[in-house]
PDB file of N, CA and C in Angstrom:
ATOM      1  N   UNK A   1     -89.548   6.370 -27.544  1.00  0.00           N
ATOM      2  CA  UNK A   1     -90.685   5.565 -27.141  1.00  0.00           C
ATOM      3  C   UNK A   1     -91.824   5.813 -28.116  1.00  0.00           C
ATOM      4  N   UNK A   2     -92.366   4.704 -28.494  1.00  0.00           N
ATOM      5  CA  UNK A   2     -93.354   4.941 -29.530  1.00  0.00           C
ATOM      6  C   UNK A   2     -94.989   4.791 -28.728  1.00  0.00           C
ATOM      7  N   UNK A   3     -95.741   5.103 -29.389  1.00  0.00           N
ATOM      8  CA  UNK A   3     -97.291   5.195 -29.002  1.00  0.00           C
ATOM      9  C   UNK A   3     -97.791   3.449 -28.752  1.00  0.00           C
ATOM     10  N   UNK A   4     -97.943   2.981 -29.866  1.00  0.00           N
ATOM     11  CA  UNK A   4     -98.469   1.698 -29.863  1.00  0.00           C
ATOM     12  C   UNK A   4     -97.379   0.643 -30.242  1.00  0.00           C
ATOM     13  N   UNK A   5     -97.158  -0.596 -29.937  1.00  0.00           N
ATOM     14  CA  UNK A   5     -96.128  -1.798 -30.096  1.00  0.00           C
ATOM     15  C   UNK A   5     -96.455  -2.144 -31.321  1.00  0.00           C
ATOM     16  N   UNK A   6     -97.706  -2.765 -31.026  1.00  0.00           N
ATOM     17  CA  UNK A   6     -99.191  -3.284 -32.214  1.00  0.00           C
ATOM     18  C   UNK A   6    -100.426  -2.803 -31.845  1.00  0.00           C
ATOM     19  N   UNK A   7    -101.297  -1.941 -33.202  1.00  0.00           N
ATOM     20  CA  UNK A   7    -102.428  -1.543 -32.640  1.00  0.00           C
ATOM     21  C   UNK A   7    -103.327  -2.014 -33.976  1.00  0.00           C
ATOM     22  N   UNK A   8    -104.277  -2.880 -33.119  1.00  0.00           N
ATOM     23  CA  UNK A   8    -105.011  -3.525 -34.541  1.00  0.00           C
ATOM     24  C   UNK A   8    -106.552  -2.877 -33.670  1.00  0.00           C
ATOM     25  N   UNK A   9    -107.354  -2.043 -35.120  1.00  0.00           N
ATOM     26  CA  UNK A   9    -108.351  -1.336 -34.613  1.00  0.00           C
ATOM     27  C   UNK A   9    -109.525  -1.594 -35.521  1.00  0.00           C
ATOM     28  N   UNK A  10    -110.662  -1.959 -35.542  1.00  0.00           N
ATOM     29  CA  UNK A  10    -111.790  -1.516 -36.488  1.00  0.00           C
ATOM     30  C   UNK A  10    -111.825  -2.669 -37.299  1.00  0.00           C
ATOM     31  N   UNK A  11    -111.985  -2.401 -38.528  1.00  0.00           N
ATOM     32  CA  UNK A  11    -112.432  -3.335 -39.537  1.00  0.00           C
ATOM     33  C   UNK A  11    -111.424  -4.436 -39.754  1.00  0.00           C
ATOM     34  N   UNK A  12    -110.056  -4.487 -38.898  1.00  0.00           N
ATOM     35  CA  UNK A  12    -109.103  -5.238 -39.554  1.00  0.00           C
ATOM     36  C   UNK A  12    -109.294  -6.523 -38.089  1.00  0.00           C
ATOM     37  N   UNK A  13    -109.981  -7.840 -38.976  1.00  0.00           N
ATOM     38  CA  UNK A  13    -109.932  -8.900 -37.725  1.00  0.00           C
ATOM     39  C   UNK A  13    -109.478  -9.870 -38.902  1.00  0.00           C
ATOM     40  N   UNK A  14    -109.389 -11.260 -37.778  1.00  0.00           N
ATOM     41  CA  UNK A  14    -108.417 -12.268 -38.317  1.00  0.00           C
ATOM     42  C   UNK A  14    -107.069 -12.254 -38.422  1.00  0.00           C
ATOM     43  N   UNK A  15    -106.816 -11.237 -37.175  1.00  0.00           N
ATOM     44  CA  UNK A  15    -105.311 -11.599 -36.908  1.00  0.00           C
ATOM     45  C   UNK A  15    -104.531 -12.408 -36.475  1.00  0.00           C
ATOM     46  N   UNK A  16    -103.182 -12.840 -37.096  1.00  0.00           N
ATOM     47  CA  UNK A  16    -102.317 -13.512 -35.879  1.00  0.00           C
ATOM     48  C   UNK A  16    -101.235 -12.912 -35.498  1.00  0.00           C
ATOM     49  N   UNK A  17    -100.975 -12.538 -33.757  1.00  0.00           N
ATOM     50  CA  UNK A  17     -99.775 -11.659 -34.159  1.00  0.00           C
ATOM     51  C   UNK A  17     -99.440 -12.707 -33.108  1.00  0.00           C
ATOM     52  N   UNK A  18     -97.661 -13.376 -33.718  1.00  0.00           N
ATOM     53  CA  UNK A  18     -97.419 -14.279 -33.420  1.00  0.00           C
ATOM     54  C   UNK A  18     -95.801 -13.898 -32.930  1.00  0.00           C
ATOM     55  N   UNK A  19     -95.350 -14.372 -31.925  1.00  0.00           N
ATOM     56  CA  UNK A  19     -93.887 -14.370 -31.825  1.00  0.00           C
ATOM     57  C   UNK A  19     -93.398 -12.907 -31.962  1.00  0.00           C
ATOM     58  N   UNK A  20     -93.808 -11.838 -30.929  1.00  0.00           N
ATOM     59  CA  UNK A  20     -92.842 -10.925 -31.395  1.00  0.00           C
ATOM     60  C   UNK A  20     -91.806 -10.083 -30.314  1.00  0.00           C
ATOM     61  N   UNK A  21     -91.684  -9.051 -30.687  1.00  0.00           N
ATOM     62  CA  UNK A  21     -90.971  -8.432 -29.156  1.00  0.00           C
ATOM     63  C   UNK A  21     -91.516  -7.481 -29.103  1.00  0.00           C
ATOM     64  N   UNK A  22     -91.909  -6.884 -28.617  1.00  0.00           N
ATOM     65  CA  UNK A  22     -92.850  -5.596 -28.266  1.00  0.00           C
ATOM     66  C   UNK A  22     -92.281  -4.910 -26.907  1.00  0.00           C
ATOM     67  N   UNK A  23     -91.176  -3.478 -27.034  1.00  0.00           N
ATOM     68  CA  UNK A  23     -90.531  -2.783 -26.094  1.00  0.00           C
ATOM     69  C   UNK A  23     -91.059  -1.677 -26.239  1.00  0.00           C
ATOM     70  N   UNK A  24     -90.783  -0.541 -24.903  1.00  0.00           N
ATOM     71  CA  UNK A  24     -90.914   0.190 -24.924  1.00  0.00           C
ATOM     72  C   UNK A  24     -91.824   1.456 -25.302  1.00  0.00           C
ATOM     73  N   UNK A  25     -93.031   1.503 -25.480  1.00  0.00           N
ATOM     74  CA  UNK A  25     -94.113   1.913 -25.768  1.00  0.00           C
ATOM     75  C   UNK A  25     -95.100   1.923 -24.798  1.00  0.00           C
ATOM     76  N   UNK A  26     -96.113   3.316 -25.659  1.00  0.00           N
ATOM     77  CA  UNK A  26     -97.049   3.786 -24.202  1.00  0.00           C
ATOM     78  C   UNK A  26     -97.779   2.439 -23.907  1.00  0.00           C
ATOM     79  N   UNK A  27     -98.254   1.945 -25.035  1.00  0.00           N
ATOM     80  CA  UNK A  27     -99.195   0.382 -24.814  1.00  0.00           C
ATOM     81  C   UNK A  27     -98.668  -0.371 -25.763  1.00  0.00           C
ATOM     82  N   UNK A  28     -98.285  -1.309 -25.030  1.00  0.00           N
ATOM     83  CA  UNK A  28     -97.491  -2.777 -25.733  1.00  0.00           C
ATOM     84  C   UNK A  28     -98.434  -3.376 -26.870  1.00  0.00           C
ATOM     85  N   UNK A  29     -99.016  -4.130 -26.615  1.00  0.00           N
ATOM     86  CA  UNK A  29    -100.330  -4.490 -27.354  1.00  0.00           C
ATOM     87  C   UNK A  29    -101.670  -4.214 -27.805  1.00  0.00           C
ATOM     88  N   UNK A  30    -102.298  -3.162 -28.218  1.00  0.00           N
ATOM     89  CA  UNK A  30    -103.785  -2.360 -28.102  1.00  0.00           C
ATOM     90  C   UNK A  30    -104.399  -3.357 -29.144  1.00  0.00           C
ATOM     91  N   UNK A  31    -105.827  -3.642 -29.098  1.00  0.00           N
ATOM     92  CA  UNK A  31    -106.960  -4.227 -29.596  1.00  0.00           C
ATOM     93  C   UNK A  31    -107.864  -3.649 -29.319  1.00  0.00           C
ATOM     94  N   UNK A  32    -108.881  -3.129 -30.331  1.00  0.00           N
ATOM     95  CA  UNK A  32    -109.747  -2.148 -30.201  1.00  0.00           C
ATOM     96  C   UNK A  32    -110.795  -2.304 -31.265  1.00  0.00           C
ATOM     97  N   UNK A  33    -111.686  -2.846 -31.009  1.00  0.00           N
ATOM     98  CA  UNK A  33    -113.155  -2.932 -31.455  1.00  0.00           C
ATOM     99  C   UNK A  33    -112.086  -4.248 -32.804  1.00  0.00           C
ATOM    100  N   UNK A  34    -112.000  -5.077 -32.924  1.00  0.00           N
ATOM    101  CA  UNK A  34    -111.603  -5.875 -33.744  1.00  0.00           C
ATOM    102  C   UNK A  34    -111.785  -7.139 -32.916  1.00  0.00           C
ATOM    103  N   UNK A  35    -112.321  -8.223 -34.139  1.00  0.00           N
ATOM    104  CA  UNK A  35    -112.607  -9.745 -33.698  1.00  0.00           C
ATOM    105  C   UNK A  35    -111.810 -10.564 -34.250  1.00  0.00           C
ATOM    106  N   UNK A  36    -111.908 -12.172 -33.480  1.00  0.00           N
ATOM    107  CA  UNK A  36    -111.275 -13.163 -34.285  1.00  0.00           C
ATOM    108  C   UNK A  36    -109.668 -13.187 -34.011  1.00  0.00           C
ATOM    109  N   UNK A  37    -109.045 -12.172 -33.487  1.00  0.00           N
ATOM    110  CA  UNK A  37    -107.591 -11.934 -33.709  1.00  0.00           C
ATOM    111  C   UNK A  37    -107.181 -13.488 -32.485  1.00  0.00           C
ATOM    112  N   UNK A  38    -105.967 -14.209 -33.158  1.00  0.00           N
ATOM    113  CA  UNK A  38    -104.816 -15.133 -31.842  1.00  0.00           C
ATOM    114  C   UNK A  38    -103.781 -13.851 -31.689  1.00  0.00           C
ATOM    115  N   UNK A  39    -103.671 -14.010 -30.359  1.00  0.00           N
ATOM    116  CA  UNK A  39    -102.314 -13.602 -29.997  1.00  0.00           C
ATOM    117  C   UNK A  39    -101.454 -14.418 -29.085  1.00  0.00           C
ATOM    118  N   UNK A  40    -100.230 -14.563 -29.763  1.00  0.00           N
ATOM    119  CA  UNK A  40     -99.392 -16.055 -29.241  1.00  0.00           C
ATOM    120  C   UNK A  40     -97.650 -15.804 -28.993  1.00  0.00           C
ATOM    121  N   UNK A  41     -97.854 -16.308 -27.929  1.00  0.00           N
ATOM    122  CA  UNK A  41     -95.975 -15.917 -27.593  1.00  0.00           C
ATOM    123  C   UNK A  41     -95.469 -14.510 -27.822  1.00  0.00           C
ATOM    124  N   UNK A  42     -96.066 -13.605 -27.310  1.00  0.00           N
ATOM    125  CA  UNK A  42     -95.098 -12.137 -27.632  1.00  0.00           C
ATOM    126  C   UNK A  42     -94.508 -11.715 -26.435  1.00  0.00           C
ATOM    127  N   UNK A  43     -93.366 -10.953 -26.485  1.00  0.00           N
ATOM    128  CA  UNK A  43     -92.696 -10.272 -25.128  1.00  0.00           C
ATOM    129  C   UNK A  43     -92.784  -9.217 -25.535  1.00  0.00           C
ATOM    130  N   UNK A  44     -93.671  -8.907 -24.165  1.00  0.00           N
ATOM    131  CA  UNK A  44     -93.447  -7.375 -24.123  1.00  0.00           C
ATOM    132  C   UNK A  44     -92.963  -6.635 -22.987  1.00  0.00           C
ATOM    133  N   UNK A  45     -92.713  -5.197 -22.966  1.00  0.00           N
ATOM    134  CA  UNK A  45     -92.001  -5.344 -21.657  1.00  0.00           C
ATOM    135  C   UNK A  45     -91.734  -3.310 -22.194  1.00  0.00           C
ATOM    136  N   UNK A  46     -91.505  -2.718 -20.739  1.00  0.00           N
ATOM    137  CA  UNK A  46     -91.196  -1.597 -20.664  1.00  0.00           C
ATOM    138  C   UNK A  46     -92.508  -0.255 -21.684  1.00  0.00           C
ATOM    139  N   UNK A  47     -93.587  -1.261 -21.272  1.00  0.00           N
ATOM    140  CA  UNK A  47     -94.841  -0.742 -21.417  1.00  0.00           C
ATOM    141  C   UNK A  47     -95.051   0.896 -20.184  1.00  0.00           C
ATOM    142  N   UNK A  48     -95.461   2.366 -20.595  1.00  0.00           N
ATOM    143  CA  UNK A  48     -95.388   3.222 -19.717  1.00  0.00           C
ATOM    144  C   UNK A  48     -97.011   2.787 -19.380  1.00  0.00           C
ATOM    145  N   UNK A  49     -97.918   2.701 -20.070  1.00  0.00           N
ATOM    146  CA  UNK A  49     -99.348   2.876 -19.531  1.00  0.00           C
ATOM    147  C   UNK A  49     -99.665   1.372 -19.137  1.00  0.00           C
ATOM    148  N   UNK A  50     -99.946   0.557 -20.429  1.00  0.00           N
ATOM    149  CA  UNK A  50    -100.030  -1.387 -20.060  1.00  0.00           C
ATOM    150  C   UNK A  50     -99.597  -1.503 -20.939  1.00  0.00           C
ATOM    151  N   UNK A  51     -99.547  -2.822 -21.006  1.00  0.00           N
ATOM    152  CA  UNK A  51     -98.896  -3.987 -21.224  1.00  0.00           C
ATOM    153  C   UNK A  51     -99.248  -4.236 -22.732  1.00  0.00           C
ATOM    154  N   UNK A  52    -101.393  -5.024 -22.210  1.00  0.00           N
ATOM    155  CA  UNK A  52    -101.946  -5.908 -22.786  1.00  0.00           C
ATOM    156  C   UNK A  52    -103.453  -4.599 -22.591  1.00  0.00           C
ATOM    157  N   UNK A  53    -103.688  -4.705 -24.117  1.00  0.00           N
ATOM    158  CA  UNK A  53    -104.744  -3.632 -23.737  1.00  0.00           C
ATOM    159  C   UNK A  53    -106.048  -4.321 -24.550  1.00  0.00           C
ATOM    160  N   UNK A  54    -107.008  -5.248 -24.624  1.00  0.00           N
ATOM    161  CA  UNK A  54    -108.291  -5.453 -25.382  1.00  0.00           C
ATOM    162  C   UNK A  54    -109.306  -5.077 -24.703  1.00  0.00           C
ATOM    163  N   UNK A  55    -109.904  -4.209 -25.786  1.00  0.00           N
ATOM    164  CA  UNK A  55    -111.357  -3.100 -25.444  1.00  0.00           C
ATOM    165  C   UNK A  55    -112.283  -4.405 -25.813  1.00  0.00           C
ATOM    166  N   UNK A  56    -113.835  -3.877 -26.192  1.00  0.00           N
ATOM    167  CA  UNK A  56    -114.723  -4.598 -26.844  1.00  0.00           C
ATOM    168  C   UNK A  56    -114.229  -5.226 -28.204  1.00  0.00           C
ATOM    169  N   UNK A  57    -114.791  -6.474 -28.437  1.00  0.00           N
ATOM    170  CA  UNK A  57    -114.637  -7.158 -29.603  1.00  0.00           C
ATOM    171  C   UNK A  57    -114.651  -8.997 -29.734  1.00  0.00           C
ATOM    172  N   UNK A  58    -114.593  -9.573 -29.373  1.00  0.00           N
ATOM    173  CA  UNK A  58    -115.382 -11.304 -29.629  1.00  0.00           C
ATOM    174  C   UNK A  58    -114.438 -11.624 -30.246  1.00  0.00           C
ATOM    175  N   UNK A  59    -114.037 -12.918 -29.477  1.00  0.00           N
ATOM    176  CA  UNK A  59    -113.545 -14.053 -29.891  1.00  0.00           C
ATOM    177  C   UNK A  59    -112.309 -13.704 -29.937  1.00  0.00           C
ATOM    178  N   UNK A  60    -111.344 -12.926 -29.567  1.00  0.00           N
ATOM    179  CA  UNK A  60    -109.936 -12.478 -29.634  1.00  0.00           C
ATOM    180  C   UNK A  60    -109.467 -13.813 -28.756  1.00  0.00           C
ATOM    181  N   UNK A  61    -108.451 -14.275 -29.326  1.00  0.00           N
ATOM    182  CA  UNK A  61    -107.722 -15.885 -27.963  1.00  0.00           C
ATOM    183  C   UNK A  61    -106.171 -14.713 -27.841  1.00  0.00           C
ATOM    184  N   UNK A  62    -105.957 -14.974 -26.465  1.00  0.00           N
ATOM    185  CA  UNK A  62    -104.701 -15.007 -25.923  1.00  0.00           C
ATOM    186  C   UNK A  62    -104.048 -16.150 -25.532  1.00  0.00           C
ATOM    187  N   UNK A  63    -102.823 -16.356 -26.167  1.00  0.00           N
ATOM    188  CA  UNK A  63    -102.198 -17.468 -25.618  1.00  0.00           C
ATOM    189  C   UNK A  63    -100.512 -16.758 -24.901  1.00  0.00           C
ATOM    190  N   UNK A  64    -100.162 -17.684 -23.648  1.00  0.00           N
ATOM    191  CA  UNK A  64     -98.883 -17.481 -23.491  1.00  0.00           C
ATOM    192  C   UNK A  64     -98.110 -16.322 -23.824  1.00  0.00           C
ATOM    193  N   UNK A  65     -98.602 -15.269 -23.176  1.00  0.00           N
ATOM    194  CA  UNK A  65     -97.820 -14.118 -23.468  1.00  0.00           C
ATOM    195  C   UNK A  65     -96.478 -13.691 -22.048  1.00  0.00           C
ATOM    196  N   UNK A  66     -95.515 -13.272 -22.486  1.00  0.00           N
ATOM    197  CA  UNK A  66     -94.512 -13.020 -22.057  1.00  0.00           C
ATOM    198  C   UNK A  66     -94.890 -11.565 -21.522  1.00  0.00           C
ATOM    199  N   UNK A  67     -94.974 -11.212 -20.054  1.00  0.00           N
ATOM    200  CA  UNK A  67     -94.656  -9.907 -19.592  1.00  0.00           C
ATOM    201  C   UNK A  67     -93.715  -9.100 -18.864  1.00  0.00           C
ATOM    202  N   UNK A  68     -92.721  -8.949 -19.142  1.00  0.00           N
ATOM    203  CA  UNK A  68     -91.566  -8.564 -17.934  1.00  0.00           C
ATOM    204  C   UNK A  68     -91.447  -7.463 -17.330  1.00  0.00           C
ATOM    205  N   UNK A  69     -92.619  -6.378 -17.776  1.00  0.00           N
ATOM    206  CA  UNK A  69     -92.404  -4.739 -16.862  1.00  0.00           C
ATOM    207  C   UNK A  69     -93.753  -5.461 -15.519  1.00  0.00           C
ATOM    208  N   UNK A  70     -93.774  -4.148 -14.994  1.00  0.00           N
ATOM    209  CA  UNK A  70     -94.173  -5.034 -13.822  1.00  0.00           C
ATOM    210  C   UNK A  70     -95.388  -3.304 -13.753  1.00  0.00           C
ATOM    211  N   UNK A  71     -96.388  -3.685 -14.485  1.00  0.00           N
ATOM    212  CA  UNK A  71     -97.293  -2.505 -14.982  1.00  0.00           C
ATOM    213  C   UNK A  71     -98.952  -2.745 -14.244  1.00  0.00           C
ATOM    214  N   UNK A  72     -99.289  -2.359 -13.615  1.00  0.00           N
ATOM    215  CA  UNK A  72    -100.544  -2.392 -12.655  1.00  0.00           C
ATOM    216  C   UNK A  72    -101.691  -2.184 -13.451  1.00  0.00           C
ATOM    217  N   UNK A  73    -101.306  -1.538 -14.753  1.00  0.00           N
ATOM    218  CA  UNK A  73    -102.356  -0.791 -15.211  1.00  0.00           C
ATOM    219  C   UNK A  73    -103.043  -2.298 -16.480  1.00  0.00           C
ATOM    220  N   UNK A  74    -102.375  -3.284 -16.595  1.00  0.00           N
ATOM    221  CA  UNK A  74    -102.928  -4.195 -17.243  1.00  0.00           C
ATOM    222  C   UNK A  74    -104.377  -4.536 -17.835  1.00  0.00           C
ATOM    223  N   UNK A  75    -104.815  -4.692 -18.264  1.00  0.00           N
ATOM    224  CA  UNK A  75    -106.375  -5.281 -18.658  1.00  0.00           C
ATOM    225  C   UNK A  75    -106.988  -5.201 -20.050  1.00  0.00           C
ATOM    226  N   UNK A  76    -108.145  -6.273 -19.941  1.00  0.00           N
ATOM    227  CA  UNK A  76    -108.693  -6.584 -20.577  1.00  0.00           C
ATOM    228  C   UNK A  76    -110.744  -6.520 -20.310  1.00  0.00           C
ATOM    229  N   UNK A  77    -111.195  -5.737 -21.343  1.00  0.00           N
ATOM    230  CA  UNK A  77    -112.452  -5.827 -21.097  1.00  0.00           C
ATOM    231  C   UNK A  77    -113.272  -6.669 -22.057  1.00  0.00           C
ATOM    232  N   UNK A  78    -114.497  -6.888 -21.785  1.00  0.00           N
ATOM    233  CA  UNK A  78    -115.460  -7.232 -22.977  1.00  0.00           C
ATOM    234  C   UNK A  78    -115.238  -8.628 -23.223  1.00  0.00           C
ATOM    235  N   UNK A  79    -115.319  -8.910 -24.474  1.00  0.00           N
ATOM    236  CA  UNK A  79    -115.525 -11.069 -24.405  1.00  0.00           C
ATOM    237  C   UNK A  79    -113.818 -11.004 -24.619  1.00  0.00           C
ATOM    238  N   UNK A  80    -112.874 -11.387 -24.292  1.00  0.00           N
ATOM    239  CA  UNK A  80    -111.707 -11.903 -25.054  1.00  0.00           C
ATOM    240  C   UNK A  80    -111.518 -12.966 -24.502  1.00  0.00           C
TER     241      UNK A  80
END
């Protein structure tokens, strides 16, 4: 089990993370102080902590994401 699926942090915005599979890890998706990022169509799944994790940061779009663990601990703060 790895730490992060995808962890986009700090100075790196203008992401697209598009289409992927994202298993098994403490946090499926982390976003952390980074703007501008799409995130579109990913499965993730067998997340131990969450899923879908965006801290502070503007203008991040979520689209259509795939979740199949069934994780309470989910969320999102700040503008996304």
């Amino acid at each position: 089990m790895g730490l992060n699926g995808i962890f986009i942090f700090g100075e790196s915005n203008n992401n697209e993370i598009i289409r992927n599979l994202i298993k098994d890890n403490e946090h499926g998706l982390r976003i952390l102080k980074s703007e501008n990022n799409l995130v579109e169509d990913n499965t993730i799944s067998g997340s131990l902590r969450c899923d879908i994790r965006i801290e502070p940061g503007f203008y991040n779009i979520l689209f259509s994401p795939i979740i199949s663990s069934e994780n309470e601990r989910n969320h999102t703060r700040g503008k996304a």
